[in-house]
Protein backbone atom coordinates (compact mmCIF):
# COMPACT_ATOMS: atom_id res chain seq x y z
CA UNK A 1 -0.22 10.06 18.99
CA UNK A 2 0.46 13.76 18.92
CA UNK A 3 3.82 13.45 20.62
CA UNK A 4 4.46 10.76 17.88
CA UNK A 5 3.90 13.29 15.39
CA UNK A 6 5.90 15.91 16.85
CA UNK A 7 9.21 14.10 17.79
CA UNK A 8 8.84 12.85 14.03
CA UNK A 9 9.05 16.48 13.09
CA UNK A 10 12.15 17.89 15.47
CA UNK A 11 13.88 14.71 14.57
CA UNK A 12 13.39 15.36 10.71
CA UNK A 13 14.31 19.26 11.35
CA UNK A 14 17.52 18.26 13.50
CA UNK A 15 18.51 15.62 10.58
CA UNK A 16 17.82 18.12 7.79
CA UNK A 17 20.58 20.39 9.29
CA UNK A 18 22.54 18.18 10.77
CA UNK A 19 25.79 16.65 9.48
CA UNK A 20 24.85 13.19 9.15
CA UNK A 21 21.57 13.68 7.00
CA UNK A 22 21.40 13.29 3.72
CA UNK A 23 18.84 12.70 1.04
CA UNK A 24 19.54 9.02 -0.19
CA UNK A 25 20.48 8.73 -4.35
CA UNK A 26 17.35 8.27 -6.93
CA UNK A 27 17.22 4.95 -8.52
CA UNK A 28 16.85 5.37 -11.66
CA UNK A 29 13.37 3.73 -13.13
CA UNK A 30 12.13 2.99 -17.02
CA UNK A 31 8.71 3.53 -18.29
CA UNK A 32 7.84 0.36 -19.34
CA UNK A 33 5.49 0.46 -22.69
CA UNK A 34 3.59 -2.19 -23.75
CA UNK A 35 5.95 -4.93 -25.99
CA UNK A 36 5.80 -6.06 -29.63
CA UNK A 37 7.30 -9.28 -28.90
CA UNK A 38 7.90 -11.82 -26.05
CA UNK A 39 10.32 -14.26 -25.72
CA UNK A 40 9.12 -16.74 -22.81
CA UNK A 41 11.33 -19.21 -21.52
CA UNK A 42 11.21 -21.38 -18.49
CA UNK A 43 13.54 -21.65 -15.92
CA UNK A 44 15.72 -24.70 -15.29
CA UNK A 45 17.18 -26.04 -11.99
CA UNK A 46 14.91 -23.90 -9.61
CA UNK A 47 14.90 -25.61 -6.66
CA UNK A 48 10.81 -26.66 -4.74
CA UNK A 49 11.00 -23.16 -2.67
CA UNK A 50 12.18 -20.84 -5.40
CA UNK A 51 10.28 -22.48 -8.70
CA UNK A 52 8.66 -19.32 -9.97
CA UNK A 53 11.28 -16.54 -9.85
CA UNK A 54 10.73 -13.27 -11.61
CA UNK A 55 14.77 -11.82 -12.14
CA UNK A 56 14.45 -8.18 -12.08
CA UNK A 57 18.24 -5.98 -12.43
CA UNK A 58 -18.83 -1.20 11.47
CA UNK A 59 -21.60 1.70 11.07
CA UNK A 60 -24.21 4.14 10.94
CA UNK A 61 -26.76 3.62 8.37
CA UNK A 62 -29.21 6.07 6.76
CA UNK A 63 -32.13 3.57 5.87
CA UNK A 64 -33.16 0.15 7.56
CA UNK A 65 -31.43 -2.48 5.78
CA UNK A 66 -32.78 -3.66 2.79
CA UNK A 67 -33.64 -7.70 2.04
CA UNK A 68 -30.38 -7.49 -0.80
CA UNK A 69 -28.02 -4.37 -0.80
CA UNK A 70 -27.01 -5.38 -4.31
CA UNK A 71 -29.92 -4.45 -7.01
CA UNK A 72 -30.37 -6.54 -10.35
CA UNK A 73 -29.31 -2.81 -11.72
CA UNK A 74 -26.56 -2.89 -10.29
CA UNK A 75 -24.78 -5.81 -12.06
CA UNK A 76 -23.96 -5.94 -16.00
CA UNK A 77 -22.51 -9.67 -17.11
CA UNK A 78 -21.78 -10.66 -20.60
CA UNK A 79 -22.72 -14.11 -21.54
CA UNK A 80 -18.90 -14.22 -23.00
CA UNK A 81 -17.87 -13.54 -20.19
CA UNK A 82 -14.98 -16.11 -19.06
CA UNK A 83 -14.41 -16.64 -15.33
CA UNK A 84 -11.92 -14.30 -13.77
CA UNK A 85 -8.24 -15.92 -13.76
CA UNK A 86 -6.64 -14.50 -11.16
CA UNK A 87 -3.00 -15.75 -13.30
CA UNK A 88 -3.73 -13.47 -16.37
CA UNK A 89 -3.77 -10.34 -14.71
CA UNK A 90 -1.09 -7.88 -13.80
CA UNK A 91 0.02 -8.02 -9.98
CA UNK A 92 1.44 -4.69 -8.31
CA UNK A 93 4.40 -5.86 -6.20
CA UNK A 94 6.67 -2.84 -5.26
CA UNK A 95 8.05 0.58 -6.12
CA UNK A 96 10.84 0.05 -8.00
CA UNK A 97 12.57 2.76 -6.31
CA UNK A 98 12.85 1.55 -3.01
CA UNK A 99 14.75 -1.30 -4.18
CA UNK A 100 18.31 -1.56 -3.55
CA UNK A 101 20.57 -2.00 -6.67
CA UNK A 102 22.81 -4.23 -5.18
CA UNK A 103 20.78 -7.50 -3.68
CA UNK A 104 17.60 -9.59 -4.64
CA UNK A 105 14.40 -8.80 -2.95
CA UNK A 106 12.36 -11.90 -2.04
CA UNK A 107 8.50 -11.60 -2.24
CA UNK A 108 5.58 -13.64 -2.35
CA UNK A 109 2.54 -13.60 -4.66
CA UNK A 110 -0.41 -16.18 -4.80
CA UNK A 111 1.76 -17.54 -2.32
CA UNK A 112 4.73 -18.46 -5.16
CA UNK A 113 8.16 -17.34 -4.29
CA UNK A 114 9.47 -14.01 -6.62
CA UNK A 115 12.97 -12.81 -6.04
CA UNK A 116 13.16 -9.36 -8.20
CA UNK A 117 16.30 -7.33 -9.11
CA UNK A 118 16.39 -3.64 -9.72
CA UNK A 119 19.26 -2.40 -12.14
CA UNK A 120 18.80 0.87 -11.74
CA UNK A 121 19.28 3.14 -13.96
CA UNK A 122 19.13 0.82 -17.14
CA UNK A 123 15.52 -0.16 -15.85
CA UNK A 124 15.48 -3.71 -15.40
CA UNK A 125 17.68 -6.69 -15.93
CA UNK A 126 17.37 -10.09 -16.74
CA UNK A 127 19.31 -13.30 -16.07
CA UNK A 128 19.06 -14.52 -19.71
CA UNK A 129 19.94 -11.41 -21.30
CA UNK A 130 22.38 -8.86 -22.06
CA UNK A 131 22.38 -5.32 -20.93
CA UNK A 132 22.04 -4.27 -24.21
CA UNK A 133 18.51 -6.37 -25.04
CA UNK A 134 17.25 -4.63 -21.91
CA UNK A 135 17.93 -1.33 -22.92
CA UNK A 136 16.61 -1.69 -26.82
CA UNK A 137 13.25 -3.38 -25.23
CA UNK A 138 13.03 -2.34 -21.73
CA UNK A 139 10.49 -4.85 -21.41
CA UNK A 140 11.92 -7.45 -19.14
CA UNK A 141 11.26 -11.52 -19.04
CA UNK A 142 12.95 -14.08 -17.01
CA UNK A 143 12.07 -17.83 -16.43
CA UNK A 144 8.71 -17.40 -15.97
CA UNK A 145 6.59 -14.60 -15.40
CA UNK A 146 6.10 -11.31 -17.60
CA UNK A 147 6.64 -7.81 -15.90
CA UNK A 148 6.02 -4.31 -16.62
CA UNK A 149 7.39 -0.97 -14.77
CA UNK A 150 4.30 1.81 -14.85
CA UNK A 151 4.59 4.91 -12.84
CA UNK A 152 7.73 3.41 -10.70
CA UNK A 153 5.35 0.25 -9.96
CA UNK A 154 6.33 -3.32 -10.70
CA UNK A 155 3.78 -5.07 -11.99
CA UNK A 156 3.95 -8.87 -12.36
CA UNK A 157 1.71 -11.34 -14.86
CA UNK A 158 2.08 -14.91 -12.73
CA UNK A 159 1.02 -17.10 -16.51
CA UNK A 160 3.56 -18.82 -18.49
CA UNK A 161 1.23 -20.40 -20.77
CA UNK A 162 1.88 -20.63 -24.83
CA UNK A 163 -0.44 -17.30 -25.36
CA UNK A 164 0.31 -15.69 -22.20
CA UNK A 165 2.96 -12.39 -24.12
CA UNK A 166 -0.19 -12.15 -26.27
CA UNK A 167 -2.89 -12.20 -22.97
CA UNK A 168 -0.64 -9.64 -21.07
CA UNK A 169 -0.07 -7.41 -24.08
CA UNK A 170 -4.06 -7.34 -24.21
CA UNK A 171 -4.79 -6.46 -20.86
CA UNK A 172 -3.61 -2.51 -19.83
CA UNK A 173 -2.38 -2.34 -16.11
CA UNK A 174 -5.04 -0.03 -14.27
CA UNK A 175 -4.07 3.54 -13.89
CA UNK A 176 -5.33 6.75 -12.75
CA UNK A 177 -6.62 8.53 -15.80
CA UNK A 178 -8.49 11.55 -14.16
CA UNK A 179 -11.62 10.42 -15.94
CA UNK A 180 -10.25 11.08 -19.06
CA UNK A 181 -9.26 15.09 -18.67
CA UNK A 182 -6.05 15.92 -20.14
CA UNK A 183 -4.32 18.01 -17.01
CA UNK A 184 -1.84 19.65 -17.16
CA UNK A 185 1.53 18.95 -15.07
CA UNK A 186 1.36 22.31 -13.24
CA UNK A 187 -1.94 21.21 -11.57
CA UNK A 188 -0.70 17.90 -10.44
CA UNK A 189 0.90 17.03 -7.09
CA UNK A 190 2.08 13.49 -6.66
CA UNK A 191 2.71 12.24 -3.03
CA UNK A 192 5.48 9.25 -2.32
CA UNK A 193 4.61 5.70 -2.70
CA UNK A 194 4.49 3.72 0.28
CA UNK A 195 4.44 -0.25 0.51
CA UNK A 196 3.85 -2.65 3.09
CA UNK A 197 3.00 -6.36 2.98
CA UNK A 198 -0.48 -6.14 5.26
CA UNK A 199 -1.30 -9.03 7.25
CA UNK A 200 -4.36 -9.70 6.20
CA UNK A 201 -5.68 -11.20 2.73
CA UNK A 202 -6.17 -9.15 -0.18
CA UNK A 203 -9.78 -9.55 -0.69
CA UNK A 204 -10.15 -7.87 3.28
CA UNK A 205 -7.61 -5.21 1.93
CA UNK A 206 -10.45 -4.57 -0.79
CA UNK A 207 -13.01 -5.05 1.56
CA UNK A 208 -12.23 -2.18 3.56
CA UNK A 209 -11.14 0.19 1.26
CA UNK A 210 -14.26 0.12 -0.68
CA UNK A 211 -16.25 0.50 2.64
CA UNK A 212 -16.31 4.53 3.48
CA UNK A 213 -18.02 3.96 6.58
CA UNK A 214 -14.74 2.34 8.16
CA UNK A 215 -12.91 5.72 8.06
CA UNK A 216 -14.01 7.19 11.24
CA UNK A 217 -14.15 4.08 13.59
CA UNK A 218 -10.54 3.06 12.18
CA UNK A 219 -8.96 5.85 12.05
CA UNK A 220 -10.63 8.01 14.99
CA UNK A 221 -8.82 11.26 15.57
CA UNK A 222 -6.77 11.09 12.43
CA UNK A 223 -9.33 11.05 9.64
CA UNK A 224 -12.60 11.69 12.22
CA UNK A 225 -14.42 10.89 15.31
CA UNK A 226 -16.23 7.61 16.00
CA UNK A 227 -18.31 9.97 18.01
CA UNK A 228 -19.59 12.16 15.14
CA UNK A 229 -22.41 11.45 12.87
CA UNK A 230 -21.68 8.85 10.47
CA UNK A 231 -24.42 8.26 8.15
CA UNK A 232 -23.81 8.01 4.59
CA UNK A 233 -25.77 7.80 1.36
CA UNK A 234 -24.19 5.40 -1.48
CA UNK A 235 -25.13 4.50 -4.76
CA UNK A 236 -23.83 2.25 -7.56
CA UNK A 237 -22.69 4.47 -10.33
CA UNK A 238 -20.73 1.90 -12.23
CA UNK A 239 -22.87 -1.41 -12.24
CA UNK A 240 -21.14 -4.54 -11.70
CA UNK A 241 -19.08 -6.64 -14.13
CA UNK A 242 -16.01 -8.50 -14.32
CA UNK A 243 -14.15 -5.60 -14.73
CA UNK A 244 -15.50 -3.91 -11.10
CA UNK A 245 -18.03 -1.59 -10.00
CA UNK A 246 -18.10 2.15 -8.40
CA UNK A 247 -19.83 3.84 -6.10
CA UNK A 248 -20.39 7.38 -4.92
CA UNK A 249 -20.86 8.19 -1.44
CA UNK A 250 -22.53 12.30 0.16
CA UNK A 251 -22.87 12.71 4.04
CA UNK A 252 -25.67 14.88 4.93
CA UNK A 253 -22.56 17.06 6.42
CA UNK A 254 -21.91 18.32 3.22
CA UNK A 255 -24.95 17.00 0.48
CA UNK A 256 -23.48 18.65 -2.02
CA UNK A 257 -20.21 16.94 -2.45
CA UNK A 258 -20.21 13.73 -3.37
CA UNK A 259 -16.71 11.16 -3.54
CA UNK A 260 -16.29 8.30 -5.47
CA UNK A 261 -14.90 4.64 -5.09
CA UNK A 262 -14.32 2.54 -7.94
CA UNK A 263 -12.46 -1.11 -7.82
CA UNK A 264 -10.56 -2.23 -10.85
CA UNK A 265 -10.21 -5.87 -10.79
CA UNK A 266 -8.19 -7.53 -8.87
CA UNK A 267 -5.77 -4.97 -7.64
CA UNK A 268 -7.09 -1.19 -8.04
CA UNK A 269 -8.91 0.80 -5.79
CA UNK A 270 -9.58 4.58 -6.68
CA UNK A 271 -11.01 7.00 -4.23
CA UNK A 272 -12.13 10.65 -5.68
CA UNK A 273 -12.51 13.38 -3.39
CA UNK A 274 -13.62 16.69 -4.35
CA UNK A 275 -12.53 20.43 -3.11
CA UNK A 276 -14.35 22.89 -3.80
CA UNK A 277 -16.19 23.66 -7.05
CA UNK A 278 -13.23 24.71 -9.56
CA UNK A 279 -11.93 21.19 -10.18
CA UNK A 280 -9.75 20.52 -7.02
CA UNK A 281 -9.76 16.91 -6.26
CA UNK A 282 -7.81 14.57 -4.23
CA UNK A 283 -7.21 10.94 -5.23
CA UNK A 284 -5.96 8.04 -3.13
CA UNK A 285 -4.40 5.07 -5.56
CA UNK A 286 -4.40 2.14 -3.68
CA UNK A 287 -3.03 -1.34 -5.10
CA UNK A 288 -2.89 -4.37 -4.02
CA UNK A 289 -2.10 -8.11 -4.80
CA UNK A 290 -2.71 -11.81 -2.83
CA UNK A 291 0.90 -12.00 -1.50
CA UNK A 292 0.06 -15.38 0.67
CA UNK A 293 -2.56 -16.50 2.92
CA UNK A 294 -3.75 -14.17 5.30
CA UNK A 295 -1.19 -11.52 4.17
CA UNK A 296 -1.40 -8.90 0.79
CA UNK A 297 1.23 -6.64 -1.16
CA UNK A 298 -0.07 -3.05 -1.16
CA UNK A 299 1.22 -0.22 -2.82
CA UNK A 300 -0.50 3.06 -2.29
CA UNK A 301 -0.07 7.13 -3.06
CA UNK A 302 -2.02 10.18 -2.54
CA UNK A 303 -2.53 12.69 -5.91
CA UNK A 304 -3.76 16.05 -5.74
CA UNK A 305 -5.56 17.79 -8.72
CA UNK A 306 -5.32 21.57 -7.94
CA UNK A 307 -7.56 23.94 -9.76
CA UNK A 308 -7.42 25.97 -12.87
CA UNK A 309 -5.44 28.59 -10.87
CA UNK A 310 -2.68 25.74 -9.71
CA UNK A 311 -3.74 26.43 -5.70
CA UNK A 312 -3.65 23.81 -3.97
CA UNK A 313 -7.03 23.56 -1.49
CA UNK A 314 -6.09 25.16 2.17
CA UNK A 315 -7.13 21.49 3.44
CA UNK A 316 -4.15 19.84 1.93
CA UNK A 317 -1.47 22.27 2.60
CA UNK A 318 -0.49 20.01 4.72
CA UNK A 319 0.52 17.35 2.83
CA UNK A 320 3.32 19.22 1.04
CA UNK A 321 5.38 20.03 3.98
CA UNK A 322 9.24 18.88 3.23
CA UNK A 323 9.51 15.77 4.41
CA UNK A 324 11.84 12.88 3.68
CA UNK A 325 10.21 9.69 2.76
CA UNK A 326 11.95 7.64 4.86
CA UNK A 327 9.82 9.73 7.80
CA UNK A 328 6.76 9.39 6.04
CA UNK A 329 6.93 5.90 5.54
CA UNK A 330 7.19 5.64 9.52
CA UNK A 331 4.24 8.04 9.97
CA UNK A 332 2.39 5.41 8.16
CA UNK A 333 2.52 2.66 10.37
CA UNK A 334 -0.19 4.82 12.39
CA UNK A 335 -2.44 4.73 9.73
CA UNK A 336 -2.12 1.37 8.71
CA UNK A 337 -1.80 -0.68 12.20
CA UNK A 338 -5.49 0.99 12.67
CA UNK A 339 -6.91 -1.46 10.20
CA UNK A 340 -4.41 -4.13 11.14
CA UNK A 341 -5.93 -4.90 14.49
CA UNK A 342 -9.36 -5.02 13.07
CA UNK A 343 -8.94 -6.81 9.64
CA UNK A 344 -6.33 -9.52 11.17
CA UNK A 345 -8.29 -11.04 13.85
CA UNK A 346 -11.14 -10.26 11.60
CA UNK A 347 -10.03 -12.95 8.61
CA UNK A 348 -8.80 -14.91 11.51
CA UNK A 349 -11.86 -15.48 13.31
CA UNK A 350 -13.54 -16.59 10.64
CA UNK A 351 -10.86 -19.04 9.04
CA UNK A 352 -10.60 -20.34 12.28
CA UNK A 353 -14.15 -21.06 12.80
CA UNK A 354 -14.98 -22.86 9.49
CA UNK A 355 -16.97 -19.61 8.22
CA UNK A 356 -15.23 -18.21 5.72
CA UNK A 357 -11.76 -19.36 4.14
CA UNK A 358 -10.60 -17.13 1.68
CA UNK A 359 -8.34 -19.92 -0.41
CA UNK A 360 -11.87 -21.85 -0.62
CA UNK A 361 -14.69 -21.44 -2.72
CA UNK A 362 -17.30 -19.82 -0.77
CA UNK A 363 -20.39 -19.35 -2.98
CA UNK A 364 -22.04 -16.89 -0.49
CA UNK A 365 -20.61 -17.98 2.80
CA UNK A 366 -19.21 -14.99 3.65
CA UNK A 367 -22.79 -12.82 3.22
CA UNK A 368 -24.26 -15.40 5.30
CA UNK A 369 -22.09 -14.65 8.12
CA UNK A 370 -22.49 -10.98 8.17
CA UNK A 371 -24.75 -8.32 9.08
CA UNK A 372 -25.69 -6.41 5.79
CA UNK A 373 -26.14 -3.00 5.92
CA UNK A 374 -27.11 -0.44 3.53
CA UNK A 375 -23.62 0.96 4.00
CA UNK A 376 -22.07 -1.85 3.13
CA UNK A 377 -23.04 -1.57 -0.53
CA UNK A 378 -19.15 -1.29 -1.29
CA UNK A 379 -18.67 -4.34 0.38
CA UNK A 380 -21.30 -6.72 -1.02
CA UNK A 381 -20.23 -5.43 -4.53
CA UNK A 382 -16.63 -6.80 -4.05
CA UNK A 383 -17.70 -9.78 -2.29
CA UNK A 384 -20.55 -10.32 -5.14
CA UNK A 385 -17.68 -9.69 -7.72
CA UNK A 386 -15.00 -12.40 -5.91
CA UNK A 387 -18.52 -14.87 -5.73
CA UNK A 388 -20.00 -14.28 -9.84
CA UNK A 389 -16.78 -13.62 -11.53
CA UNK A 390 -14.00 -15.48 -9.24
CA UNK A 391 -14.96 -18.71 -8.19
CA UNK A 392 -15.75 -16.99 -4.99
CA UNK A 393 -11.96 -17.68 -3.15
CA UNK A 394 -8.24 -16.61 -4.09
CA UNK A 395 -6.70 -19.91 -5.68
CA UNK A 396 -2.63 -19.66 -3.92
CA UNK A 397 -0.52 -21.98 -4.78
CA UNK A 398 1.66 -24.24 -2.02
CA UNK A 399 0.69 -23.86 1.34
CA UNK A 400 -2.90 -22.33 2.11
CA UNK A 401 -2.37 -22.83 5.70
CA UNK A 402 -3.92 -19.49 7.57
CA UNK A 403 -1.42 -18.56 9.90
CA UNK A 404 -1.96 -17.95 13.59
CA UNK A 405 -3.51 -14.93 15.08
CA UNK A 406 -0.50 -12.67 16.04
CA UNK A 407 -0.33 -9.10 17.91
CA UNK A 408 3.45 -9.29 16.36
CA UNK A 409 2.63 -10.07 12.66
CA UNK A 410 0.35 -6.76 12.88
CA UNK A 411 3.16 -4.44 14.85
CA UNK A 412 5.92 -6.00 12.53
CA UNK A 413 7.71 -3.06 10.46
CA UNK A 414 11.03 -4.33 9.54
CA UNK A 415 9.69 -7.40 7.50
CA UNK A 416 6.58 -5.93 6.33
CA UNK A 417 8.44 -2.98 4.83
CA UNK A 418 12.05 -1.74 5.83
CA UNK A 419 13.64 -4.80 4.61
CA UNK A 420 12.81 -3.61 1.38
CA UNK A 421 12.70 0.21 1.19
CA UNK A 422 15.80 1.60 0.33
CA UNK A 423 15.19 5.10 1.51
CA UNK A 424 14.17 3.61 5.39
CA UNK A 425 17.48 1.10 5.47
CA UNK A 426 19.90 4.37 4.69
CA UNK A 427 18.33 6.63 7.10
CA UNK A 428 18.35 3.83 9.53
CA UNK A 429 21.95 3.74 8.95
CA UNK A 430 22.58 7.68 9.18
CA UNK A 431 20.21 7.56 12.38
CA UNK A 432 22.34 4.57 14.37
CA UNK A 433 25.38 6.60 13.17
CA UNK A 434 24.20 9.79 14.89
CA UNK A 435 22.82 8.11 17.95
CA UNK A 436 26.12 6.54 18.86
CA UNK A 437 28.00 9.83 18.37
CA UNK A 438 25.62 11.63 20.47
CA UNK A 439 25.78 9.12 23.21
CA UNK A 440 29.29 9.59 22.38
CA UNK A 441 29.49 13.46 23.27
CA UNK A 442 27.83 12.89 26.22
CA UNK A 443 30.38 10.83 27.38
CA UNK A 444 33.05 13.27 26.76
CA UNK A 445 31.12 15.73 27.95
CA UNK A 446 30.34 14.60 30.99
CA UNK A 447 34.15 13.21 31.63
CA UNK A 448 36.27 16.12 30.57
CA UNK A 449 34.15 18.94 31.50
CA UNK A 450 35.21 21.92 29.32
CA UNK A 451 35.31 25.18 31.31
CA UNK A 452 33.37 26.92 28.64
CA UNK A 453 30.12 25.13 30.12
CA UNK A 454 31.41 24.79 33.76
CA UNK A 455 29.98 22.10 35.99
CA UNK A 456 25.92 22.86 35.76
CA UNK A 457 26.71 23.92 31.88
CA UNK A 458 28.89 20.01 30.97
CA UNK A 459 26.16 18.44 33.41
CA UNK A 460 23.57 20.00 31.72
CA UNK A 461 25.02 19.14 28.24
CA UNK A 462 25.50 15.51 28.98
CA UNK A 463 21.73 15.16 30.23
CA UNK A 464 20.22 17.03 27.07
CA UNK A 465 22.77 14.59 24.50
CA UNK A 466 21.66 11.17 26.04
CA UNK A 467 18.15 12.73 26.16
CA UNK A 468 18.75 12.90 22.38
CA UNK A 469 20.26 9.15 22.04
CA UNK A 470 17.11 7.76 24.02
CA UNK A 471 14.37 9.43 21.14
CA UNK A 472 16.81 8.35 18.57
CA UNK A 473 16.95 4.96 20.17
CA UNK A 474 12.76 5.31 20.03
CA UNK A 475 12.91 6.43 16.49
CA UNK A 476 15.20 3.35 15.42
CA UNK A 477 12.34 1.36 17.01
CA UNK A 478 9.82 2.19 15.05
CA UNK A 479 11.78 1.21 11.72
CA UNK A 480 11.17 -2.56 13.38
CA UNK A 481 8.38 -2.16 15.33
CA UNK A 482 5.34 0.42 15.92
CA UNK A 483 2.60 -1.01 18.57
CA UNK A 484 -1.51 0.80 18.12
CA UNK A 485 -3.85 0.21 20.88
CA UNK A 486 -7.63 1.27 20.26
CA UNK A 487 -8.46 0.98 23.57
CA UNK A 488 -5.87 3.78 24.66
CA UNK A 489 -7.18 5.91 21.30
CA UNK A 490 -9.96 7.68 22.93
């Protein structure tokens, strides 16, 4: 994994200078604010596959395991309460600036078919209006479905019922509010989005990103050592309700720091970190929405909170190295096909075996077929919140079919992201470009022999060029495909 990492680096240092790199153009993107009208229409002539289109231009524990991880405490309902609908709620799909200007991008949520534009710099655009209605109200409606544009994220509201402008005006798409402290820009560092349609469901995506004591199995020697000591100490800090939970989690490594997880239903997950004791934080945003069975849209970016002085913490230095996003999209797929493996066959297994189908009401099959733990108190939250406030299943639409078990679906970069990121797509481009001049120049190079470099010196030359082609070639790979083994990650 090392010599991953490093070739990533030369190869981003050699682009940088060389001729053929060059930063792609910024799409432009609109703030979206929340509307004073809607106009709601539906779409005629869609066709069975397209008929909702949105137009857009595991652990160590520290205590035996209790009888019930979840205490009465630890859940608040309201007797008004309705049932979560998982239709009136705002969806995260995609950054909008990944999106290419120029073609429809075809995505699924709840398993319904959504083709979205981007416009670019205008914002959005809409089939049934004007250019000029878009920018007066850059709040854009098409056919169907409601969207809104909130920190470059496209967020979708899958209801077209009569009081559905009203129900989506009503509900605020979850954000990052650093607790409620006004910050000031100087002290905030904002890392690239990254998206990637996961193949596994959404409520697995929650699953693990609520569970803490994941990190260092999953991710050994990136984020820690499945070797170390692993025991945690949770507790519930925001009880339970149909709007989510948190938790806070200390290691008796360091008892005095304490981070916090707290799920925002259905689609936010916030993790809190803290450096240091002047206000330093680091916070993960991760989003997320059903895209189909057995698969999930997520959307995720790393913020930094520096301290009072505007240092940022000697830990995360790293972090703000110059690099293009296209590269750290790729660097992701080492991060994320470490959960793959594990979550896929996971959801699989049990589909498979009649113990736990996500697009069915479960009640509490799923606690019955697992081993609670009192790290696990994460876990049993969201799966308590999916059971008391959900109907206890994700209700898709069309097929619910679970699809088959597949070492490719996991590995699979082009369709789960490239096809869709803008940034990856040009450097791809530039990258094919440079590899065929460079195998190219090693052909010359090799034939003609200039006297400058002599025999050895042309020989030499050649070798080190096609050298070059054959990482490039490896680097064009991994915009299609990038393979993890666990077993080889010692």
């Amino acid at each position: 994994m090392e010599t991953i990492k490093i070739y990533l680096v030369v190869i981003t240092t050699i682009f940088n200078c060389a001729w053929a790199f060059r930063f792609p153009r910024n799409v432009g993107v609109v703030v979206v604010h929340p509307p004073s009208k809607f106009d709601i229409r539906r779409a005629a002539g869609m066709t069975t596959g397209l008929r909702d289109i949105i137009a857009l231009s595991s652990t160590m524990v520290d205590s035996p395991p209790p009888s019930s991880i979840i205490a009465e405490d630890d859940l608040e309902s309201s007797a008004s309460d309705r049932p979560f609908d998982w239709f009136k709620s705002w969806h995260p799909i995609v950054p909008v600036e990944f999106l290419d200007i120029e073609r429809p991008h075809a995505f699924k949520l709840l398993g319904m078919d959504i083709v979205v534009w981007n416009d670019g710099p205008v914002g959005v655009d809409v089939d049934s209006h004007s250019n000029a209605d878009i920018k007066s109200n850059p709040k854009s409606r098409c056919g169907n479905f409601l969207v809104r544009v909130v920190d470059g994220v496209l967020w979708v509201w899958p209801d077209v019922g009569e009081d559905s402008g009203l129900e989506a005006a009503l509900s605020p798409v979850p954000i990052n509010n650093y607790e409620g402290e006004s910050i000031s820009d100087e002290r905030l560092w904002f890392g690239p989005w990254n998206f990637r349609e996961l193949p596994y469901g959404h409520d697995y995506f929650i699953e693990n990103v609520v569970d803490p004591a994941h990190v260092p199995v999953s991710h050994h020697n990136i984020l820690g050592s499945r070797y170390s000591e692993q025991t945690l100490h949770m507790e519930t800090i925001q009880p339970l309700t149909k709007s989510g939970f948190g938790i806070s989690v200390t290691s008796p490594l360091l008892p005095d720091v304490s981070s916090t997880t707290t799920f925002t239903a259905p689609s936010q997950v916030l993790i809190k970190s803290p450096f240091g004791k002047m206000g330093a934080r680091q916070y993960l945003e991760l989003y997320s929405s059903p895209s189909r069975p057995g698969f999930t849209n997520h959307v995720g970016r790393m913020v930094v909170v520096k301290d009072e002085s505007t240092i940022m913490p000697n830990l995360l230095r790293q972090f703000m190295l110059p690099m293009p996003v296209w590269a750290n999209h790729l660097l992701a797929s080492l991060f994320l096909n470490q959960d793959a493996l594990f979550l896929h066959g996971q959801e699989r297994a049990f589909t498979f075996t009649g113990k736990y189908r996500t697009t069915v009401p479960s009640n509490d099959s799923y606690a019955q077929n697992v081993l609670q733990t009192s790290s696990d108190r994460g876990v049993m939250l969201f799966r308590d919140w999916l059971s008391k406030f959900a109907h206890g299943h994700i209700p898709f639409r069309g097929d619910t079919t679970m699809p088959p078990t597949s070492k490719e679906a996991v590995f699979d970069v082009w369709n789960a992201h490239t096809r869709h990121c803008k940034y990856c797509l040009d450097a791809l481009a530039r990258i094919r470009t440079a590899r065929k001049l460079t195998f190219l120049a090693s052909a010359l190079v090799a034939t003609i022999r200039p006297r400058v470099l002599g025999t050895l010196g042309s020989t030499m030359t050649a070798l080190g060029l096609s050298g070059l082609g054959l990482v490039l070639s490896k680097l064009i790979g991994m915009f299609y495909r990038f393979e993890f083994s666990h077993a080889e990650n010692h």
